[in-house]
C-alpha atoms as a PDB file:
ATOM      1  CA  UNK A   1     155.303 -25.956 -30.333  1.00  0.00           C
ATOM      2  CA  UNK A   2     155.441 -25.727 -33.927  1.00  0.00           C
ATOM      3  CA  UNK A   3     153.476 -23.316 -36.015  1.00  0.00           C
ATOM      4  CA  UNK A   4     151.874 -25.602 -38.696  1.00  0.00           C
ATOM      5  CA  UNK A   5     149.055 -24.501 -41.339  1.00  0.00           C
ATOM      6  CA  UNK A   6     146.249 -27.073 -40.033  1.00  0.00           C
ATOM      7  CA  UNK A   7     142.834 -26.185 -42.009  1.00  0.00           C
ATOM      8  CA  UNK A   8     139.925 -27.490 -40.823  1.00  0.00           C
ATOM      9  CA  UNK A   9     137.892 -29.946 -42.991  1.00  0.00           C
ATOM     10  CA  UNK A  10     134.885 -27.708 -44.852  1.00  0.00           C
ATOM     11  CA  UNK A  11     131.844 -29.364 -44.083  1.00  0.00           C
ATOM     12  CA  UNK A  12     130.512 -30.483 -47.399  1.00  0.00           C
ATOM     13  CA  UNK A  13     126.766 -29.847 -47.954  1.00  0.00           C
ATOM     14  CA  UNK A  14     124.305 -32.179 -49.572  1.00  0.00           C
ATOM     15  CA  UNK A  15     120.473 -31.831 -50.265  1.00  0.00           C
ATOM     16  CA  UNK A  16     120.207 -34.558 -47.573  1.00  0.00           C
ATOM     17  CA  UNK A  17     121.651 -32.463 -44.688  1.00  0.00           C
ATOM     18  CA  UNK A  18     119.912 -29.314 -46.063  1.00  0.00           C
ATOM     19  CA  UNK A  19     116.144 -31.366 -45.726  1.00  0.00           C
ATOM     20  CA  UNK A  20     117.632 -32.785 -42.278  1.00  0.00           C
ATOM     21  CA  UNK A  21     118.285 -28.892 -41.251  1.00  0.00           C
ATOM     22  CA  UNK A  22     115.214 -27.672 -42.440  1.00  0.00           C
ATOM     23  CA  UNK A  23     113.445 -30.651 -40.602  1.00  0.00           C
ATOM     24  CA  UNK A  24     114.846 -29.510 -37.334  1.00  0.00           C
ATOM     25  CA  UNK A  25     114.668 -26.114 -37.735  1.00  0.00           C
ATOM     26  CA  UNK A  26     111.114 -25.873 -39.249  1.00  0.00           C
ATOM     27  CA  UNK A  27     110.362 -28.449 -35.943  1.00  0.00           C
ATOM     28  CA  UNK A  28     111.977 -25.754 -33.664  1.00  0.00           C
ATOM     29  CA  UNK A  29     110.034 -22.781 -35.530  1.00  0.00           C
ATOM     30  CA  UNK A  30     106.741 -25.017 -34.552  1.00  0.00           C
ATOM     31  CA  UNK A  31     107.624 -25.476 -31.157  1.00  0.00           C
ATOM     32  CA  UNK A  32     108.408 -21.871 -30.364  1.00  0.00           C
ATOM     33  CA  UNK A  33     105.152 -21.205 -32.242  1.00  0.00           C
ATOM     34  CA  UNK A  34     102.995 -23.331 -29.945  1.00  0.00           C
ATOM     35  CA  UNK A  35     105.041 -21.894 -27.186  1.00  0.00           C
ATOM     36  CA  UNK A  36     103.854 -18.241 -28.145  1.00  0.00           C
ATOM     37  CA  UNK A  37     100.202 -18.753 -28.590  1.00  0.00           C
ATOM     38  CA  UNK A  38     100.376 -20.414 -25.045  1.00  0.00           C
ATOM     39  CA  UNK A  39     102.258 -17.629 -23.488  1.00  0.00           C
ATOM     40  CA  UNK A  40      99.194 -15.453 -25.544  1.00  0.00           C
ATOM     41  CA  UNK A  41      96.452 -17.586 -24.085  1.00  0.00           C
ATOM     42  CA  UNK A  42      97.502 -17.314 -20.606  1.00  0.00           C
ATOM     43  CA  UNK A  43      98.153 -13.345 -20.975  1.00  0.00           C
ATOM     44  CA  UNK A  44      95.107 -12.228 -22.424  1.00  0.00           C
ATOM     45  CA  UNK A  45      93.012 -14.946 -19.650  1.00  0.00           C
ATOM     46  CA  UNK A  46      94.615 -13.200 -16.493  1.00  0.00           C
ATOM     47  CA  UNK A  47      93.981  -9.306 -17.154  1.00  0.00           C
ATOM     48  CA  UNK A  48      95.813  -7.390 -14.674  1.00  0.00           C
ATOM     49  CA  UNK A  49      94.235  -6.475 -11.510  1.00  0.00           C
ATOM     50  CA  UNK A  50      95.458  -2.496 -10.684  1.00  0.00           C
ATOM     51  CA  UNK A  51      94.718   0.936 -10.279  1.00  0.00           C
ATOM     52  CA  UNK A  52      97.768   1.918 -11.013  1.00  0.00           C
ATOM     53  CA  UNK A  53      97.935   3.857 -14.530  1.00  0.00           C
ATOM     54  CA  UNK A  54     102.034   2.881 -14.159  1.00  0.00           C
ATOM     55  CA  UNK A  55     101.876  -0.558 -13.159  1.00  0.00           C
ATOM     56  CA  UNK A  56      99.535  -1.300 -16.258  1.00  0.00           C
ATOM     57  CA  UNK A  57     101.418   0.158 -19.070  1.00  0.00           C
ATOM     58  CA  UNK A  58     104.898  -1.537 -17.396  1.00  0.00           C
ATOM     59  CA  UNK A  59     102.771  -4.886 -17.688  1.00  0.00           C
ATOM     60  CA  UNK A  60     101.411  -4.699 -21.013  1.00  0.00           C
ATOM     61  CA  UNK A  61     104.932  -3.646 -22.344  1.00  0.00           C
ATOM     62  CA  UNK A  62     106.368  -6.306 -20.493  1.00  0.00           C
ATOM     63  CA  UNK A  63     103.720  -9.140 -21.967  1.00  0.00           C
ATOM     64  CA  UNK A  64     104.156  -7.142 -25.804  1.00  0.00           C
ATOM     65  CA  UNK A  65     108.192  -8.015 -25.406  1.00  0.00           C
ATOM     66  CA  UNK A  66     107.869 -11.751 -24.122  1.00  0.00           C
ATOM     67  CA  UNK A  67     105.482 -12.182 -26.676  1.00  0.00           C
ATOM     68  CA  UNK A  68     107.101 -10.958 -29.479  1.00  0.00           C
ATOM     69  CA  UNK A  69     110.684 -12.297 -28.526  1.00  0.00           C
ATOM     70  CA  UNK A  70     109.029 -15.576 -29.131  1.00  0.00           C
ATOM     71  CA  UNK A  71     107.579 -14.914 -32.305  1.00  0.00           C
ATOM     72  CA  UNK A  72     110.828 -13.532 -33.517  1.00  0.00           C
ATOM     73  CA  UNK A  73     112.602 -16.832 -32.824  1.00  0.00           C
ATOM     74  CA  UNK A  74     109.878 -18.372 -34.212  1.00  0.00           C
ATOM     75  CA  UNK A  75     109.997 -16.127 -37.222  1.00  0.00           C
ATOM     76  CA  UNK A  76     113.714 -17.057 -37.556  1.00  0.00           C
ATOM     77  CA  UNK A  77     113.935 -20.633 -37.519  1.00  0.00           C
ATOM     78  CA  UNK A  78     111.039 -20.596 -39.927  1.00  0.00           C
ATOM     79  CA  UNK A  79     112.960 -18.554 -42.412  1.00  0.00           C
ATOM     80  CA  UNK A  80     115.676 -20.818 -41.823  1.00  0.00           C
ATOM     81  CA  UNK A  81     114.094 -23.273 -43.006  1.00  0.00           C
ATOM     82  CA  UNK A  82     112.827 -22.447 -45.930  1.00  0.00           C
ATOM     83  CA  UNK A  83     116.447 -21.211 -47.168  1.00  0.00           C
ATOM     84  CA  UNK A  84     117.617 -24.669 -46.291  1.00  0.00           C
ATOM     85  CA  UNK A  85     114.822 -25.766 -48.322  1.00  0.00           C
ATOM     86  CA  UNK A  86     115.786 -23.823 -51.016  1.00  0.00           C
ATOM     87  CA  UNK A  87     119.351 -24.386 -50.830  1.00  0.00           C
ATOM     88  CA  UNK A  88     118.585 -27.925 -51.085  1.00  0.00           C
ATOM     89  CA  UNK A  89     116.748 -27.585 -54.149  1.00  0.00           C
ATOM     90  CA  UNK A  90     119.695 -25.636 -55.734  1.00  0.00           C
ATOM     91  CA  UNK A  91     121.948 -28.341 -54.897  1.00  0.00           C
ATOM     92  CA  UNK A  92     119.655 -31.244 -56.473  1.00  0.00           C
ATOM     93  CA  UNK A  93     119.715 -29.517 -59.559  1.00  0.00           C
ATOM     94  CA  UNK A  94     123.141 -28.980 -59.596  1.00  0.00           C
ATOM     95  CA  UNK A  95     123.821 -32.210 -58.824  1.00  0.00           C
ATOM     96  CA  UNK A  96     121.448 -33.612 -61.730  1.00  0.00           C
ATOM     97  CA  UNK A  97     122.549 -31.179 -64.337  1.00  0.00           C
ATOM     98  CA  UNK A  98     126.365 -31.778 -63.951  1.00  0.00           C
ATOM     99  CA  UNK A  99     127.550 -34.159 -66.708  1.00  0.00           C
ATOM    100  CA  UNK A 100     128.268 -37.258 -65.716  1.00  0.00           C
ATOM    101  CA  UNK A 101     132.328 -38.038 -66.695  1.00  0.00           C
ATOM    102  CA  UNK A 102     133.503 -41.400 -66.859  1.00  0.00           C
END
């Protein structure tokens, strides 16, 4: 085997994969979103049925933490999609305001 220098090609980014990111992410951040005020819904319509002082504060921990796992992912993609957003606006503008050579 020979040791060669092989760089991989960069991935060049353009405001038109940025939007197409955003697109998917912000549709991913929607779905999640949906997903947690289902996952709410269903919680707070089946209360939990015990006497048990420990058995209710392991389940309402447990429902906090599902709960709010989703809305973090949620959370994430959406702020992933605004910077891709953004970034997509900063690379318009560069793109507009770079003189033109011929």
């Amino acid at each position: 085997m020979s040791d060669q220098n092989v760089t991989p090609q960069e991935a060049q980014s353009s405001p038109i994969r940025c939007i197409t990111g955003a697109i998917i992410s912000s549709g991913l951040g929607y779905a999640l979103y949906s997903l947690m005020i289902a996952i709410a819904t269903n919680f707070a319509s089946k209360p939990v049925h015990s006497h048990n002082e420990l058995v209710i504060k392991i389940t309402s921990a447990v429902r906090t933490l599902v709960v709010g796992i989703v809305a973090l992912g949620s959370g994430i993609f959406a702020i992933v999609a605004i910077g891709l957003i953004a970034l997509g606006v900063q690379l318009l503008v560069q793109q507009l305001s770079k003189p033109k050579t011929e």
